[in-house]
PDB file of N, CA and C in Angstrom:
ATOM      1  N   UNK A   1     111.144 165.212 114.283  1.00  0.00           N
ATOM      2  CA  UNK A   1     112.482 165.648 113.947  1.00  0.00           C
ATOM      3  C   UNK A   1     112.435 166.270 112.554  1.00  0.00           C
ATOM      4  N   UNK A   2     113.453 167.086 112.124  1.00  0.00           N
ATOM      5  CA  UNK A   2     112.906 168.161 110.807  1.00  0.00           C
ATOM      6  C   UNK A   2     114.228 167.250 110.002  1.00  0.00           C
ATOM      7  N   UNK A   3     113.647 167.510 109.065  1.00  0.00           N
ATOM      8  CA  UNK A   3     114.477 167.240 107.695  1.00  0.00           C
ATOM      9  C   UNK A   3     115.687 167.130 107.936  1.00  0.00           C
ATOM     10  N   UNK A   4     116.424 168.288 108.189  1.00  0.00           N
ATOM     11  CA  UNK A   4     117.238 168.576 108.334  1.00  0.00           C
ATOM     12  C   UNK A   4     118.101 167.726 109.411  1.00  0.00           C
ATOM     13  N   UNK A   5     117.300 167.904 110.484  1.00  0.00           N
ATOM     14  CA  UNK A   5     118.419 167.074 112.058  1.00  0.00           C
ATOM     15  C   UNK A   5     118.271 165.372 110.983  1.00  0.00           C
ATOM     16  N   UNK A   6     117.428 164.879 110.856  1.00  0.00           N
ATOM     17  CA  UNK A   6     117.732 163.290 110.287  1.00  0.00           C
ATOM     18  C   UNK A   6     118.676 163.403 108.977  1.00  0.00           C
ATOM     19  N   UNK A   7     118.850 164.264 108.385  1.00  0.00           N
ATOM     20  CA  UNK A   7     119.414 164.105 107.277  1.00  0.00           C
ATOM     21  C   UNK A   7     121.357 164.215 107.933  1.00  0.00           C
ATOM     22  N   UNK A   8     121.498 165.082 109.290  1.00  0.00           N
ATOM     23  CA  UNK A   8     122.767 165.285 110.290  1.00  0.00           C
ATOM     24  C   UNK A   8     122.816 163.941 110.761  1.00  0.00           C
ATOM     25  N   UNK A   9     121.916 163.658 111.450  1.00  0.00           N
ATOM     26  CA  UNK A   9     122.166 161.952 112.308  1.00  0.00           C
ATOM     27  C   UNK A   9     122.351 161.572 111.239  1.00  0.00           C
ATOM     28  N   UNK A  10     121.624 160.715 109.869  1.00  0.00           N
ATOM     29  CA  UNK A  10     122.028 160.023 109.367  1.00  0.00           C
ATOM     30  C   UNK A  10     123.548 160.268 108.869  1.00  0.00           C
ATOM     31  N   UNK A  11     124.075 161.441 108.547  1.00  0.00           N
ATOM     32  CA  UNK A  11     125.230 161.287 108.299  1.00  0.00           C
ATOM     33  C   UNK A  11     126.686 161.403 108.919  1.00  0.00           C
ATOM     34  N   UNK A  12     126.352 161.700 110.329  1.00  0.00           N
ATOM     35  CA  UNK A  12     127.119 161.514 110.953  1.00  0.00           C
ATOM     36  C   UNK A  12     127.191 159.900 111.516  1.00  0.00           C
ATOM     37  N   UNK A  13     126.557 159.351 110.995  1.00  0.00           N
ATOM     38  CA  UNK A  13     126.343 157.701 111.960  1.00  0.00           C
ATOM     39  C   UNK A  13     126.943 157.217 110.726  1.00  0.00           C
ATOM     40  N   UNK A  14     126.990 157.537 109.626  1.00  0.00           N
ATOM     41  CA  UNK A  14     127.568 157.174 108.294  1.00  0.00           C
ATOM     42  C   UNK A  14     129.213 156.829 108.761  1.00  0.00           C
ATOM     43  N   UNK A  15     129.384 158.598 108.867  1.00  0.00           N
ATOM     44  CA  UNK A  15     130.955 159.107 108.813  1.00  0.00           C
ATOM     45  C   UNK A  15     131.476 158.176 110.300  1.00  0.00           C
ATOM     46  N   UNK A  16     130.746 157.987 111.731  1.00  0.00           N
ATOM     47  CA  UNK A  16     131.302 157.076 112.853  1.00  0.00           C
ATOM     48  C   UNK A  16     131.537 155.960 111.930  1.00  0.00           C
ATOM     49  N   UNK A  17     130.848 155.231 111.012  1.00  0.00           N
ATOM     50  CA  UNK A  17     130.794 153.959 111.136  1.00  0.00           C
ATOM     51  C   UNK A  17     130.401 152.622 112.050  1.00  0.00           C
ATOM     52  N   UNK A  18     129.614 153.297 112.747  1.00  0.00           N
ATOM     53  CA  UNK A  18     129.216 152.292 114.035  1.00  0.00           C
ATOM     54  C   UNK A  18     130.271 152.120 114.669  1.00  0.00           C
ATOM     55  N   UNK A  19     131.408 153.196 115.149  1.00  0.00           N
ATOM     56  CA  UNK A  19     132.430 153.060 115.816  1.00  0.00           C
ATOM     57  C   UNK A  19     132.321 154.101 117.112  1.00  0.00           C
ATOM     58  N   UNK A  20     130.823 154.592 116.930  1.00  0.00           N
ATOM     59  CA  UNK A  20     130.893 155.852 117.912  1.00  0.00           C
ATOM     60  C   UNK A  20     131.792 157.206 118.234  1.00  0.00           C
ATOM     61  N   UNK A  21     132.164 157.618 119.691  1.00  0.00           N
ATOM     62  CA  UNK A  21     132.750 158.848 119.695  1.00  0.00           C
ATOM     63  C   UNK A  21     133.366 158.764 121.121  1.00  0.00           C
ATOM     64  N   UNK A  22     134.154 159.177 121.079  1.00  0.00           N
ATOM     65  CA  UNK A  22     135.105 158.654 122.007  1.00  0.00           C
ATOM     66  C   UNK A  22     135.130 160.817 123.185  1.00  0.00           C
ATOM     67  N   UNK A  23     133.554 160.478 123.599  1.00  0.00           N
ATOM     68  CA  UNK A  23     133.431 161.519 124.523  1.00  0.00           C
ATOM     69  C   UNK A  23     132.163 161.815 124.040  1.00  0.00           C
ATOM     70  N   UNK A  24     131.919 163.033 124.798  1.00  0.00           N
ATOM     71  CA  UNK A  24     130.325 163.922 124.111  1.00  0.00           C
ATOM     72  C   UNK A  24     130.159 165.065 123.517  1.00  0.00           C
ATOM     73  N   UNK A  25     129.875 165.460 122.506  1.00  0.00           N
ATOM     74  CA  UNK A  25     130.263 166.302 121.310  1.00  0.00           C
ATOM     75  C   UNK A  25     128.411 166.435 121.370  1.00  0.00           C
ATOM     76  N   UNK A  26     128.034 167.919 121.256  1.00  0.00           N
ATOM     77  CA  UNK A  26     126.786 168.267 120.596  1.00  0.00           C
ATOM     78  C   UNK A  26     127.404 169.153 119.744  1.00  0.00           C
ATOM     79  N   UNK A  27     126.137 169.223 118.406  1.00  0.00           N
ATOM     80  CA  UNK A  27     125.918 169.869 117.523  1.00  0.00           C
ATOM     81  C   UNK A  27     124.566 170.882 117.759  1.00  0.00           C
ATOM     82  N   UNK A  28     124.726 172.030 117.883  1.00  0.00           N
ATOM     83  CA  UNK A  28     123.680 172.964 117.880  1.00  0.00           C
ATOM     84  C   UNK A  28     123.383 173.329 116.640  1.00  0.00           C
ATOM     85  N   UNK A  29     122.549 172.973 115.912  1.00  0.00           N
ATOM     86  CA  UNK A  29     122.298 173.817 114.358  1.00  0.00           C
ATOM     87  C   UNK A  29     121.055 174.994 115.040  1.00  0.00           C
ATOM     88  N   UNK A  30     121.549 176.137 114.157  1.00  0.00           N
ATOM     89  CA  UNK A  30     120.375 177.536 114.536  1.00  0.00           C
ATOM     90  C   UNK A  30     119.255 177.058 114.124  1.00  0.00           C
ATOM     91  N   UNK A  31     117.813 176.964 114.770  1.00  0.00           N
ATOM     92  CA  UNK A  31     116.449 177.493 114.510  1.00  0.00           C
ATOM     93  C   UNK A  31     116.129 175.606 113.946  1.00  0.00           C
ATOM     94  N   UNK A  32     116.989 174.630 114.606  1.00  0.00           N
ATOM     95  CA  UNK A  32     116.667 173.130 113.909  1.00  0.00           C
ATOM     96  C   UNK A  32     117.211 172.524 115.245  1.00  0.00           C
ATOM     97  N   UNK A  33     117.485 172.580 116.104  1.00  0.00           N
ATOM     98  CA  UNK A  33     117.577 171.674 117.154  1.00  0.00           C
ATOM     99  C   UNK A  33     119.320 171.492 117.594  1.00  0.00           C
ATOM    100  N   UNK A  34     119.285 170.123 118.326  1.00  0.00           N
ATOM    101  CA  UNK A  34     120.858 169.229 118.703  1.00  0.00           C
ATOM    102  C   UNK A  34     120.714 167.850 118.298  1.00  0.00           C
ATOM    103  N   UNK A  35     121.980 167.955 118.422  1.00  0.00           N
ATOM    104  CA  UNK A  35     122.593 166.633 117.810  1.00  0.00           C
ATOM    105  C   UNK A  35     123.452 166.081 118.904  1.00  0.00           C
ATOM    106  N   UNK A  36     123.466 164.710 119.623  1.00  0.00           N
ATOM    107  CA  UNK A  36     124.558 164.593 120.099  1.00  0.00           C
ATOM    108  C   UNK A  36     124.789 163.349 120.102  1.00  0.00           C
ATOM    109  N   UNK A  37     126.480 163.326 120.075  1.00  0.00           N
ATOM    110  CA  UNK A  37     127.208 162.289 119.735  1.00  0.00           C
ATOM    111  C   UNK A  37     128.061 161.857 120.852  1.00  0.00           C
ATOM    112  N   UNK A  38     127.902 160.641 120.996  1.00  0.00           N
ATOM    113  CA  UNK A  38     128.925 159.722 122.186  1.00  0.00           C
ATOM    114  C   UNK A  38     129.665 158.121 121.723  1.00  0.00           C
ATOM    115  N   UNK A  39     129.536 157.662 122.091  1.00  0.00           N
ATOM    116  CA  UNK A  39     129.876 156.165 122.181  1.00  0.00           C
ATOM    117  C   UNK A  39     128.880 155.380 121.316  1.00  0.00           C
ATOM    118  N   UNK A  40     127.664 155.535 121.561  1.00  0.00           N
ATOM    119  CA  UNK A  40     126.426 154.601 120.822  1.00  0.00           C
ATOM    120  C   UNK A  40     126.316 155.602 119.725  1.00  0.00           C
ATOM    121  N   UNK A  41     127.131 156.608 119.147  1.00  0.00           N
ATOM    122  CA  UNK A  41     126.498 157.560 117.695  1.00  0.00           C
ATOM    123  C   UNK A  41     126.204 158.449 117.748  1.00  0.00           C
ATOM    124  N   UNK A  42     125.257 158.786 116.783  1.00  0.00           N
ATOM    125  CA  UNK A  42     124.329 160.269 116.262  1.00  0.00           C
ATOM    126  C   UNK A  42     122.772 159.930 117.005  1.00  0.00           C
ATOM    127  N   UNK A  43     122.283 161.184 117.495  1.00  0.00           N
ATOM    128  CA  UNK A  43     121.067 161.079 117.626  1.00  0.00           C
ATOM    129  C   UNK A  43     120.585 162.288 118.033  1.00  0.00           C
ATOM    130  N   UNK A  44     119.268 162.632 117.804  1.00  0.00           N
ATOM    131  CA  UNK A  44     118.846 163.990 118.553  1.00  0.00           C
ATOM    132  C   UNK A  44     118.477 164.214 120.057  1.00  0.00           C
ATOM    133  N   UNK A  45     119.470 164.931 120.538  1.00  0.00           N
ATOM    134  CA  UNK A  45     119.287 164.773 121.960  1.00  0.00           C
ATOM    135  C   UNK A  45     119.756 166.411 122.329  1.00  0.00           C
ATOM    136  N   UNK A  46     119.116 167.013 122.927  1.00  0.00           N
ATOM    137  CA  UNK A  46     119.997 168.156 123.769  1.00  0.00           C
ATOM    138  C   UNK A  46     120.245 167.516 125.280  1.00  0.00           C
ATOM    139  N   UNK A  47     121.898 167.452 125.698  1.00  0.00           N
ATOM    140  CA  UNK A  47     121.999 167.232 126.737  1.00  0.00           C
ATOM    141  C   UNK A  47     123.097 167.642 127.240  1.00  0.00           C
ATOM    142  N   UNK A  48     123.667 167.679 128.170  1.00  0.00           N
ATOM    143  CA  UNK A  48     125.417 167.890 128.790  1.00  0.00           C
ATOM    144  C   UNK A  48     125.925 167.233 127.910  1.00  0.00           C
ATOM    145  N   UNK A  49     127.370 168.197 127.079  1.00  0.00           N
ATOM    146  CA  UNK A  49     128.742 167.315 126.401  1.00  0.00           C
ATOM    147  C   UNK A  49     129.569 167.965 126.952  1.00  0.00           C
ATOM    148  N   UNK A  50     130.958 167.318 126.759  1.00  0.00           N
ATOM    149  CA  UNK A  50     132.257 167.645 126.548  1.00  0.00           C
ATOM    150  C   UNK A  50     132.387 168.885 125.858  1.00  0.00           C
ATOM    151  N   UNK A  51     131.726 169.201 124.686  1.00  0.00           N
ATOM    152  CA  UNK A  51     132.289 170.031 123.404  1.00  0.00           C
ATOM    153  C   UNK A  51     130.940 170.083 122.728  1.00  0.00           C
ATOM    154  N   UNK A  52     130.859 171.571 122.765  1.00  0.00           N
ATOM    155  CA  UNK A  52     129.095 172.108 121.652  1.00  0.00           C
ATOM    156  C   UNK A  52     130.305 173.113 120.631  1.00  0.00           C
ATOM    157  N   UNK A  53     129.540 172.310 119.103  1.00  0.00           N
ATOM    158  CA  UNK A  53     129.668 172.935 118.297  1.00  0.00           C
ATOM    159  C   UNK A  53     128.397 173.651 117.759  1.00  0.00           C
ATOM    160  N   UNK A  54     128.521 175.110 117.426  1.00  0.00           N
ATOM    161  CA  UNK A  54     127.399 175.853 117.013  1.00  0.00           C
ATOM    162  C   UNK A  54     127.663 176.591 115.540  1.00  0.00           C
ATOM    163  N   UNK A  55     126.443 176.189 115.216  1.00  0.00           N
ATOM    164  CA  UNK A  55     126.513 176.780 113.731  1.00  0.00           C
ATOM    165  C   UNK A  55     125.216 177.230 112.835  1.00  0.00           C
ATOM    166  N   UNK A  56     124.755 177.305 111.474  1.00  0.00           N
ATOM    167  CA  UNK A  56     123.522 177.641 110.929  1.00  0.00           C
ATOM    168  C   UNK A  56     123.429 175.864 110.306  1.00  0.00           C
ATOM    169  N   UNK A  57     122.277 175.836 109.847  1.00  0.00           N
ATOM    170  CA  UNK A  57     122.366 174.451 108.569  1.00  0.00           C
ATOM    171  C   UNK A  57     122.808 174.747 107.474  1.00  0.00           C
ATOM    172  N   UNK A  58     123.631 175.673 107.225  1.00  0.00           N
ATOM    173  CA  UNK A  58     123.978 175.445 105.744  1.00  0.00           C
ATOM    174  C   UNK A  58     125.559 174.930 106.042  1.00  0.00           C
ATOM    175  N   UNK A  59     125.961 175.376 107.106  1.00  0.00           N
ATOM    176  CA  UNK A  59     127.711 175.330 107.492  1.00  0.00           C
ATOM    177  C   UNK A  59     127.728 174.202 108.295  1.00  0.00           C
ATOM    178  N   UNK A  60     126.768 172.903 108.719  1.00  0.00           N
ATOM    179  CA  UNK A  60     127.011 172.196 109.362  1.00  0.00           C
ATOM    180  C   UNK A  60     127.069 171.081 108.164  1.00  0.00           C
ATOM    181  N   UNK A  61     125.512 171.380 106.958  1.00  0.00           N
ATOM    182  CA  UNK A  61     125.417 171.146 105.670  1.00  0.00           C
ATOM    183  C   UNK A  61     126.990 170.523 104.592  1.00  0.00           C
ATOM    184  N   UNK A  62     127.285 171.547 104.769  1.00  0.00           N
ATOM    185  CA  UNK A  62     128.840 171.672 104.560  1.00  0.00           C
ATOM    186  C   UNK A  62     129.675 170.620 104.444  1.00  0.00           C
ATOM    187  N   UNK A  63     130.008 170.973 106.263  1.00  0.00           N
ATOM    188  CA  UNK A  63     130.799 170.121 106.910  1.00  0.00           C
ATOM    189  C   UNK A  63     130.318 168.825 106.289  1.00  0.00           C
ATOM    190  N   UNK A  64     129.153 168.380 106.753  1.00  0.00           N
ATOM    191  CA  UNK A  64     129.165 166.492 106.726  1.00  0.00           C
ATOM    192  C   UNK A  64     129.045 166.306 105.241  1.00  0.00           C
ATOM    193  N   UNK A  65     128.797 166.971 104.469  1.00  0.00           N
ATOM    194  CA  UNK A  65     129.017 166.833 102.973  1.00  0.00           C
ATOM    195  C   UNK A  65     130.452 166.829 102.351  1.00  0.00           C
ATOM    196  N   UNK A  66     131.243 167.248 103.213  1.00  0.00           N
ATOM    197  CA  UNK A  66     132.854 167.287 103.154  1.00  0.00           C
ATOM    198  C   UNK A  66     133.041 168.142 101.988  1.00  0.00           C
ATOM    199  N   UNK A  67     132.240 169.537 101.596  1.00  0.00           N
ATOM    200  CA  UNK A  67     132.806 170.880 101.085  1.00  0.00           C
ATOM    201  C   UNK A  67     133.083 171.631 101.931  1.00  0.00           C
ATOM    202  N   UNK A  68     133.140 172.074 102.980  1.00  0.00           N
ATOM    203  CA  UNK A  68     133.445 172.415 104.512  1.00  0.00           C
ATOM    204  C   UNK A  68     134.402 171.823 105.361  1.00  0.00           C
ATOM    205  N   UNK A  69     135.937 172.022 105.376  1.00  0.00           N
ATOM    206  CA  UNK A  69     136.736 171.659 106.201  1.00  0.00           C
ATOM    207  C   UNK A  69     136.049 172.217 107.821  1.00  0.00           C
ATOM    208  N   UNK A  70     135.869 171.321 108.862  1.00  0.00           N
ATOM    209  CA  UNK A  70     135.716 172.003 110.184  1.00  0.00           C
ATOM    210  C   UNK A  70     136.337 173.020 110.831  1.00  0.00           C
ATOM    211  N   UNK A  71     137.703 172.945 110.709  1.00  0.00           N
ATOM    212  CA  UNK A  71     138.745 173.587 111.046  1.00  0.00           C
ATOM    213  C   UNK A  71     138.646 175.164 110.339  1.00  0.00           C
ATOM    214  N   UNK A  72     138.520 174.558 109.047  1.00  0.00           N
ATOM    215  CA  UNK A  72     138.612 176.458 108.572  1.00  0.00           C
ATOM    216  C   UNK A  72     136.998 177.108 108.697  1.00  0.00           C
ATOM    217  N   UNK A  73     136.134 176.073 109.266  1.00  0.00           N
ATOM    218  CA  UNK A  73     134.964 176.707 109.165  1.00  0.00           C
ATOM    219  C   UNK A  73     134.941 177.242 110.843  1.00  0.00           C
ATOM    220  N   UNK A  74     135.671 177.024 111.413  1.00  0.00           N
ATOM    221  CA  UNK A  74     135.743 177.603 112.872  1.00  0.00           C
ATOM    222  C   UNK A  74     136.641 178.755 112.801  1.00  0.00           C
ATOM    223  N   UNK A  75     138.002 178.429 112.053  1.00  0.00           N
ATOM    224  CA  UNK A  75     138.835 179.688 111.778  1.00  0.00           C
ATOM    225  C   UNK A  75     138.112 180.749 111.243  1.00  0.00           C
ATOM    226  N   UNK A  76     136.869 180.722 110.113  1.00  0.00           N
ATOM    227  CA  UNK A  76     136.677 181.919 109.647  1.00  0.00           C
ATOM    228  C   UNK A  76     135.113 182.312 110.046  1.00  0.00           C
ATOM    229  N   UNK A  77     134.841 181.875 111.160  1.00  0.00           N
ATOM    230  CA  UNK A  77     133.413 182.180 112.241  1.00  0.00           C
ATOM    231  C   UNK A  77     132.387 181.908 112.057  1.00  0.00           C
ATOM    232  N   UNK A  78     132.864 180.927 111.035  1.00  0.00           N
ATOM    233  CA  UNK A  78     131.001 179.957 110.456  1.00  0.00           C
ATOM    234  C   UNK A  78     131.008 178.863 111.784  1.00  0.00           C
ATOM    235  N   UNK A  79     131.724 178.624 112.677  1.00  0.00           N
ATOM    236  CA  UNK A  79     131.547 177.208 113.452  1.00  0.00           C
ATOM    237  C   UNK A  79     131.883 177.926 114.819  1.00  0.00           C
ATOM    238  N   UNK A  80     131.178 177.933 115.983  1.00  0.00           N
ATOM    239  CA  UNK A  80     131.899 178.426 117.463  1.00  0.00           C
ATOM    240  C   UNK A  80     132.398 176.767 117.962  1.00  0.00           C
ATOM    241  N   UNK A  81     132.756 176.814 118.923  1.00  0.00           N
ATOM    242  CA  UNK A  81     133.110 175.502 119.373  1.00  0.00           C
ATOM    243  C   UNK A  81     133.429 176.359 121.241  1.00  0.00           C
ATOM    244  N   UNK A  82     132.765 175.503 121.899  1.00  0.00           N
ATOM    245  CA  UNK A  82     132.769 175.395 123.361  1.00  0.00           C
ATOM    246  C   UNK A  82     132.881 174.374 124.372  1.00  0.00           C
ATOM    247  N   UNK A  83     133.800 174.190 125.235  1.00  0.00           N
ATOM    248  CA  UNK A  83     134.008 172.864 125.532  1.00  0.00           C
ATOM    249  C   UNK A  83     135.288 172.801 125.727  1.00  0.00           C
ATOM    250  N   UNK A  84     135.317 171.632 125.685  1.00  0.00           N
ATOM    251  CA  UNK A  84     136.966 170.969 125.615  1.00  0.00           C
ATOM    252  C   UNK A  84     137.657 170.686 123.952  1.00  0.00           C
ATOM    253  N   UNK A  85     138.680 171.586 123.776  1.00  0.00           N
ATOM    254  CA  UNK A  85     139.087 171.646 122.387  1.00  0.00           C
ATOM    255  C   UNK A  85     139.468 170.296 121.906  1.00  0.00           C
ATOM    256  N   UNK A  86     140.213 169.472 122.592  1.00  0.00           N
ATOM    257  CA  UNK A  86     140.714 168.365 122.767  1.00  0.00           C
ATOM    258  C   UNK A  86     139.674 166.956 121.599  1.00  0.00           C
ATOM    259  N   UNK A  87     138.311 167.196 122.323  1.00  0.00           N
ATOM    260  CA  UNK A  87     137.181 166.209 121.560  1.00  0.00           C
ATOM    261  C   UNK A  87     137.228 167.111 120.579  1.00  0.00           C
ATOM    262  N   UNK A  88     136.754 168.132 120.608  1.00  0.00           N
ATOM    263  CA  UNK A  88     137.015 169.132 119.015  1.00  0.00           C
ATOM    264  C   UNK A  88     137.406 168.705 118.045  1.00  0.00           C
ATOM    265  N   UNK A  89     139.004 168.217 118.609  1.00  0.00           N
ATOM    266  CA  UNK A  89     139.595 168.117 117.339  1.00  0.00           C
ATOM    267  C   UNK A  89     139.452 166.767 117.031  1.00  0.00           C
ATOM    268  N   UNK A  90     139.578 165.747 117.987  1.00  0.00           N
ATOM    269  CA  UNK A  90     139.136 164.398 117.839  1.00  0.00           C
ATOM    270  C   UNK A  90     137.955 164.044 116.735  1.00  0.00           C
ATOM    271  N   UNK A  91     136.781 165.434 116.793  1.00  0.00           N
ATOM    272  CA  UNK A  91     135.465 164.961 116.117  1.00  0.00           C
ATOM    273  C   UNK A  91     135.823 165.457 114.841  1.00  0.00           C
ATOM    274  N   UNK A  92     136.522 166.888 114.390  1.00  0.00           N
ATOM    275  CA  UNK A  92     136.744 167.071 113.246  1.00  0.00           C
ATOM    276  C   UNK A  92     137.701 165.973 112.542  1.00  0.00           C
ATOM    277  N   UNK A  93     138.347 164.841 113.154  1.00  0.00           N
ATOM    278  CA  UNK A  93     138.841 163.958 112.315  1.00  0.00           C
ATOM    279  C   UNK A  93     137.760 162.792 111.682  1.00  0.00           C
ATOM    280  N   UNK A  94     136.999 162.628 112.570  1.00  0.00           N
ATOM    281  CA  UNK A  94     135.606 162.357 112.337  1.00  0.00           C
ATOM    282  C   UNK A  94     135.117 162.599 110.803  1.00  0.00           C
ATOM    283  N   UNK A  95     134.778 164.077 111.025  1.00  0.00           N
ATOM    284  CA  UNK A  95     133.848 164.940 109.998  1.00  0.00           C
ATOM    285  C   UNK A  95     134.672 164.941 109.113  1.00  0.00           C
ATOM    286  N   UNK A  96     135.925 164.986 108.735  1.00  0.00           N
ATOM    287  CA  UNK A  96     137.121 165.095 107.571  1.00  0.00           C
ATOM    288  C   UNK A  96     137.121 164.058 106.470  1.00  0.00           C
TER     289      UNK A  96
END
């Protein structure tokens, strides 16, 4: 796993709190792998979700660092989001 994806799991398992995710949410970072999140957390997995968010590592970087609102990073085309909007927004309360 690269630097980068453990440095995402670890901080998204931070931001759950061992409370998990209430559906299946992947994270696509460009040219570094997936991330996906359910019920048991963060982990690297590419598999079927609910909701793929796609982005580079510097804007996912961002996000879990909380200088990156999710929301405006999708409004202004740093973030695609595919899926069901619904977990979307559920996970950006998450990431917030």
């Amino acid at each position: 796993m690269s630097a980068t994806l453990q440095a995402a799991v670890a901080a998204l398992n931070t931001k759950l709190d061992g409370a998990g995710f209430d559906g299946v949410a992947k994270f696509v970072i460009e040219d570094e792998g997936s991330i996906l999140v359910d019920q048991n957390g963060a982990r690297q997995e590419d598999a079927p979700a609910d909701v793929t968010l796609s982005a580079d590592a510097e804007t996912f970087r961002a996000i879990l660092e909380g200088d990156l609102n999710p929301t405006a990073a999708f409004m202004g085309g740093r973030l695609s989001i595919d899926g069901d909007m619904g977990a979307a927004m559920r996970l950006a309360g998450v990431l917030s």
